[in-house]
C-alpha atoms as a PDB file:
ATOM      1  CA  UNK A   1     -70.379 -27.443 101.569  1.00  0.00           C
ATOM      2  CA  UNK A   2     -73.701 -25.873 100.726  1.00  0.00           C
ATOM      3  CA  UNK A   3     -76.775 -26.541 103.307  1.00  0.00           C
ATOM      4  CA  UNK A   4     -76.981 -26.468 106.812  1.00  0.00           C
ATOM      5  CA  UNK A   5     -74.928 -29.301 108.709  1.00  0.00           C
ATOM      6  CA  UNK A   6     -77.616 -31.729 110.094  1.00  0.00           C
ATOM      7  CA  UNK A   7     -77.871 -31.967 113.083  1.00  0.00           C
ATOM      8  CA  UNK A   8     -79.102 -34.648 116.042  1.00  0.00           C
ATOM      9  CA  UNK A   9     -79.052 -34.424 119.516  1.00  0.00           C
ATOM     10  CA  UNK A  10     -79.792 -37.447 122.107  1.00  0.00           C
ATOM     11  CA  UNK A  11     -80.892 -36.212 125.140  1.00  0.00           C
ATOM     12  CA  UNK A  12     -81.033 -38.170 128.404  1.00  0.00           C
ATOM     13  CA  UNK A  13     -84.229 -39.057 129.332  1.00  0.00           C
ATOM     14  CA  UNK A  14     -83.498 -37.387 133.036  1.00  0.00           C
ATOM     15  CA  UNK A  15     -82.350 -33.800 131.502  1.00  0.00           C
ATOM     16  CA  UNK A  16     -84.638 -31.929 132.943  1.00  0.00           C
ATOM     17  CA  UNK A  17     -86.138 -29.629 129.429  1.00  0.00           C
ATOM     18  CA  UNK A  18     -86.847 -26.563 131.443  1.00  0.00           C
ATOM     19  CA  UNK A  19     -83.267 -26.071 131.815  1.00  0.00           C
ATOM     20  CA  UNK A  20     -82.121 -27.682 128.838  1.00  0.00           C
ATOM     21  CA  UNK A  21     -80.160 -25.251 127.252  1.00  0.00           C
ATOM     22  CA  UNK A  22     -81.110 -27.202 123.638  1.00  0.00           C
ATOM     23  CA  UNK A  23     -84.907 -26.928 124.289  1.00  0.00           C
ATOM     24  CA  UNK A  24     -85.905 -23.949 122.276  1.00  0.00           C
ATOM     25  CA  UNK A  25     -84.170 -25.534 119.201  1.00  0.00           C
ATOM     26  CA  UNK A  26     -86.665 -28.553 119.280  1.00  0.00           C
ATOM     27  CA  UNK A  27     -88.586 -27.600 116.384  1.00  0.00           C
ATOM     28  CA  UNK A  28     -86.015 -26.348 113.823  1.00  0.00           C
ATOM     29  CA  UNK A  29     -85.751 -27.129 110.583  1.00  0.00           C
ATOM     30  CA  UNK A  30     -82.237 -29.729 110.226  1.00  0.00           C
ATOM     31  CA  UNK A  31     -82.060 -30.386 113.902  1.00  0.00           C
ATOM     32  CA  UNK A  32     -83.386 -33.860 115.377  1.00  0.00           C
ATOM     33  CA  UNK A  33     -83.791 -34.445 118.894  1.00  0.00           C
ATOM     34  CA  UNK A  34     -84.038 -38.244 120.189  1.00  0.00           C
ATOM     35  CA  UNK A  35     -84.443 -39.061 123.835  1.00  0.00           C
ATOM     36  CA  UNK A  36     -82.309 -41.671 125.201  1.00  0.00           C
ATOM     37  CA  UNK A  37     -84.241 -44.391 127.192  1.00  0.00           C
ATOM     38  CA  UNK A  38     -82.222 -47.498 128.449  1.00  0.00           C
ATOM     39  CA  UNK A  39     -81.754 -49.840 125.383  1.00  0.00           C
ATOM     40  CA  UNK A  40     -81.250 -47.260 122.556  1.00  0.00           C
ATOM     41  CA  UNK A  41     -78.734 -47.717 120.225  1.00  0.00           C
ATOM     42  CA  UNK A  42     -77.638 -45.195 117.590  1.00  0.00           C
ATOM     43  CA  UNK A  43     -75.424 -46.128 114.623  1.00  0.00           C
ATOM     44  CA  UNK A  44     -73.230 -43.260 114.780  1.00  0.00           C
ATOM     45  CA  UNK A  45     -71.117 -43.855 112.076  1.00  0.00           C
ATOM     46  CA  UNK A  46     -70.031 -40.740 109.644  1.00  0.00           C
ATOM     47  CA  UNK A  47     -71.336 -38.855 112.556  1.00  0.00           C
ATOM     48  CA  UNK A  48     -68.698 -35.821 114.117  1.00  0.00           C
ATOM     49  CA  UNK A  49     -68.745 -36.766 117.606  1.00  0.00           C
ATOM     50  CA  UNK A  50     -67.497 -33.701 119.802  1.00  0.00           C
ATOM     51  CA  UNK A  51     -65.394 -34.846 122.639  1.00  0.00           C
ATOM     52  CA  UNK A  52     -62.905 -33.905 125.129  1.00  0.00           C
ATOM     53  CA  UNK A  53     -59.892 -35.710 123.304  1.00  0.00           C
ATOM     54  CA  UNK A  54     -60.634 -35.789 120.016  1.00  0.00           C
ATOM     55  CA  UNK A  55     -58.760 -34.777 117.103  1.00  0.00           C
ATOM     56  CA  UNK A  56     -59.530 -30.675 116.606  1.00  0.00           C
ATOM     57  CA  UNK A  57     -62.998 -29.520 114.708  1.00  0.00           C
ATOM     58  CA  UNK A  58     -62.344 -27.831 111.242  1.00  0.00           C
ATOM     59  CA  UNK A  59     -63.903 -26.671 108.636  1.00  0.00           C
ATOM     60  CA  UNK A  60     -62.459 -29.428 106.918  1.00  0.00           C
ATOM     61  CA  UNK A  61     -65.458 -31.688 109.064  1.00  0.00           C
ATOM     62  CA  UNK A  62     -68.341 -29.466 107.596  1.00  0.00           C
ATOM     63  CA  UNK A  63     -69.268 -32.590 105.313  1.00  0.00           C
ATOM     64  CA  UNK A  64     -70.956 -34.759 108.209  1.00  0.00           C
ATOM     65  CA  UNK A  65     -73.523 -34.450 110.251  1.00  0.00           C
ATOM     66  CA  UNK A  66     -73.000 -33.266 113.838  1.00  0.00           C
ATOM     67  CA  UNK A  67     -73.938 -35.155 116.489  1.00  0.00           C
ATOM     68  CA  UNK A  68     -74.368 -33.866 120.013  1.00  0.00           C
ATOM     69  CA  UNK A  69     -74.763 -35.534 123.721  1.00  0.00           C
ATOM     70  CA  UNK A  70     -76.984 -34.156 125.639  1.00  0.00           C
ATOM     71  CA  UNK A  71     -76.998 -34.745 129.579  1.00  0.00           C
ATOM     72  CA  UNK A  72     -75.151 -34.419 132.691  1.00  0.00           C
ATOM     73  CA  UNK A  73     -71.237 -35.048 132.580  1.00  0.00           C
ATOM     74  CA  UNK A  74     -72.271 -38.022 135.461  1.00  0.00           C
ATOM     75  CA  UNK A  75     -75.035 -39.121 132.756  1.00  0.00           C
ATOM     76  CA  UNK A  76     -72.559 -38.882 129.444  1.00  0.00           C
ATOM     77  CA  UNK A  77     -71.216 -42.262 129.699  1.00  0.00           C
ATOM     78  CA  UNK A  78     -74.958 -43.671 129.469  1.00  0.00           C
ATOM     79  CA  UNK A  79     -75.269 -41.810 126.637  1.00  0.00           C
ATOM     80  CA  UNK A  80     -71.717 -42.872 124.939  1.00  0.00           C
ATOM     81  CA  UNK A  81     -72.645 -46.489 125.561  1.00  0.00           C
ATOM     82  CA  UNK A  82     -75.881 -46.103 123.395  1.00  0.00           C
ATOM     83  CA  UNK A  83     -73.719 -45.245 120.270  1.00  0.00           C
ATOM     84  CA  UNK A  84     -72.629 -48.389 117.659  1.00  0.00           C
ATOM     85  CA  UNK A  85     -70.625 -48.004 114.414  1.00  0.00           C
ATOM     86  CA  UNK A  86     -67.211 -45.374 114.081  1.00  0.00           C
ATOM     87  CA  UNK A  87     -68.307 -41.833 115.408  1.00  0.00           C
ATOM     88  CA  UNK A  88     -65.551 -39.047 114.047  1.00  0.00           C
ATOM     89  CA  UNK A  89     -64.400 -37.669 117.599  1.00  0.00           C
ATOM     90  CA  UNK A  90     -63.898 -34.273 117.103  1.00  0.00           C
ATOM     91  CA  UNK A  91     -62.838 -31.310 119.827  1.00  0.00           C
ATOM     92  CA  UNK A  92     -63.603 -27.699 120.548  1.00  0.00           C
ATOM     93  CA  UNK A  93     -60.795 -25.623 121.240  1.00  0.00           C
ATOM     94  CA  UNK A  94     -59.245 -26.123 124.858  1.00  0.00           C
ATOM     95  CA  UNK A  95     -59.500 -22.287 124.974  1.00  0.00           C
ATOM     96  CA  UNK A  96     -63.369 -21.984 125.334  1.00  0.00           C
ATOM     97  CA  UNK A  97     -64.915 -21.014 128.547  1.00  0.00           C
ATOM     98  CA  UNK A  98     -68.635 -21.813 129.499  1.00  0.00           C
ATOM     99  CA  UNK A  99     -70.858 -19.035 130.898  1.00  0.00           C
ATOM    100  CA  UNK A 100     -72.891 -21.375 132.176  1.00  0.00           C
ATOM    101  CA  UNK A 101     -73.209 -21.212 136.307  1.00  0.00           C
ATOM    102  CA  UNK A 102     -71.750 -24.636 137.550  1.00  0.00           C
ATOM    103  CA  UNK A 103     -73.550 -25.927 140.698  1.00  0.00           C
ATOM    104  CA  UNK A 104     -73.273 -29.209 140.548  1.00  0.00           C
ATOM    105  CA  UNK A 105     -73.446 -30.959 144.102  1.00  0.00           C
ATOM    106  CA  UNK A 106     -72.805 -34.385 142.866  1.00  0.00           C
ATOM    107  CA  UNK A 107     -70.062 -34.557 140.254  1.00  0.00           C
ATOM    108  CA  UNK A 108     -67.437 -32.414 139.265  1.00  0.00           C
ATOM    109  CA  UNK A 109     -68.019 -30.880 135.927  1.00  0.00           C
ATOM    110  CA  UNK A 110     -64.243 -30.949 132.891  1.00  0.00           C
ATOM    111  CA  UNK A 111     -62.609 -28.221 133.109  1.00  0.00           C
ATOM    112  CA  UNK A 112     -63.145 -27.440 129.344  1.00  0.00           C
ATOM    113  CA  UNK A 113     -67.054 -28.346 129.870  1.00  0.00           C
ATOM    114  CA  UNK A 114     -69.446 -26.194 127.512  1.00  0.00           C
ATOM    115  CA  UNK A 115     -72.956 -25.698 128.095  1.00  0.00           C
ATOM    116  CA  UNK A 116     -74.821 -27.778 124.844  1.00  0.00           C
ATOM    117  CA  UNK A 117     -75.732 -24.432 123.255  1.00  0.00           C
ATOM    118  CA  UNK A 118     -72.611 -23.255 123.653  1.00  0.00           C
ATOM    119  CA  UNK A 119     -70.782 -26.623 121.990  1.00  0.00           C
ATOM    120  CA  UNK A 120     -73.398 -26.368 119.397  1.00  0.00           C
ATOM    121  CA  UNK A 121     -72.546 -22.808 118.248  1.00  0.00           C
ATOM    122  CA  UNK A 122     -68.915 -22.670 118.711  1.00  0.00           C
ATOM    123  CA  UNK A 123     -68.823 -26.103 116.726  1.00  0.00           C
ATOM    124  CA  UNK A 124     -71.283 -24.985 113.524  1.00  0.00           C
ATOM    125  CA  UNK A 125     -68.718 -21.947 113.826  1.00  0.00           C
ATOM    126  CA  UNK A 126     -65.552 -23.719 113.289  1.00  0.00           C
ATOM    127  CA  UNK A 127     -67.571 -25.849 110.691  1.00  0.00           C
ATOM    128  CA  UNK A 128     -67.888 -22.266 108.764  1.00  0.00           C
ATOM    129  CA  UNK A 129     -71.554 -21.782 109.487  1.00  0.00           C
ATOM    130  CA  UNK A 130     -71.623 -19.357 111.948  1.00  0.00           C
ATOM    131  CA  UNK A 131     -75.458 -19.005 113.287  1.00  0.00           C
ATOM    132  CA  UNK A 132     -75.488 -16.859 116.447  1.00  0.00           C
ATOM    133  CA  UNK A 133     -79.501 -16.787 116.165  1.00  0.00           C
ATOM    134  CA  UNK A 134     -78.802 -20.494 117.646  1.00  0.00           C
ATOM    135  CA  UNK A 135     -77.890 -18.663 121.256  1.00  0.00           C
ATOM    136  CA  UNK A 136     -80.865 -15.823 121.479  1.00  0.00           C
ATOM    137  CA  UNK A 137     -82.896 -17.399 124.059  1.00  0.00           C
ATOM    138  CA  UNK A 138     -79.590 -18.464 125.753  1.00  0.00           C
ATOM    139  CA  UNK A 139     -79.742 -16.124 128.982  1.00  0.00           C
ATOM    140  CA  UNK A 140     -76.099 -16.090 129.127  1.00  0.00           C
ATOM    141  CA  UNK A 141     -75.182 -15.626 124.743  1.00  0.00           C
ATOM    142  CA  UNK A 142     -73.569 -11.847 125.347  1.00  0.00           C
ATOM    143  CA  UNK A 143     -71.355 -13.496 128.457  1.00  0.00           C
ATOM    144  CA  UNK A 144     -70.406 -16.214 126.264  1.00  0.00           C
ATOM    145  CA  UNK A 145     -69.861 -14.593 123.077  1.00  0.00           C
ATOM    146  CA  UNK A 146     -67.554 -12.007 124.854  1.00  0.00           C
ATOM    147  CA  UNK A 147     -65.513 -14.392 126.653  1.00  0.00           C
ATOM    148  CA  UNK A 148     -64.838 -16.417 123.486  1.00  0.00           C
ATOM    149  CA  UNK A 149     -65.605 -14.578 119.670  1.00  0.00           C
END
């Protein structure tokens, strides 16, 4: 595989951006960002869809793009019911830990719930592109990194 893995993201519309973990990747080059509004529909098809119970990420997956979900855990199924076509469901090692504070008040957050930055690195990882530039204005990358690389 040669190139950068593209990359898309579909954000909920209610994510709030200033603590979207995502945000300061907006404008880089291979990654698109499209915000989900009720009625959407994305043809995910060929697309590695990173899930809970999906078969294990490899390097093997490093020839399609990478497609993330970006919202709430309470939100997610919104976003999974905007997706048409055969998405390649694809998981992170149950291993990982977040070092992302959870405070959620409303809904109890998996177990094996990541942070988006941090599904987005440890993914292009295990696809053999290892870019930890992707966490440096992630307040909690050195936290993460060190319970996990």
């Amino acid at each position: 595989m040669s190139g950068a893995i593209p990359i898309t993201i579909i954000r909920h519309h209610k994510e709030r951006k200033s603590k979207c973990s995502l945000q300061p990747l907006k404008d880089c080059e291979g990654i698109t960002f499209i915000e989900f509004k009720p009625g959407i529909t994305f043809d995910a098809t060929g697309f590695i869809l990173l899930t809970l119970d999906g078969q294990p990420l490899s390097e093997d997956d490093a020839i399609h793009p990478l497609l993330l979900l970006d919202s709430t855990w309470r939100l997610l199924p919104q976003l999974e019911g905007c997706l048409t076509g055969n998405p390649i469901k694809r998981s992170l090692p149950e291993n990982l830990q977040t070092a992302y504070p959870r405070i959620s008040k409303t809904s109890q957050d998996p177990h094996r719930g990541l942070a988006s930055i941090e599904a987005l690195y440890a993914a292009k990882k295990l696809l053999g592109q290892d870019d930890p530039a992707l966490l440096d204005s992630y307040f909690w990358k050195q936290e993460f990194l060190q319970k996990n690389f």
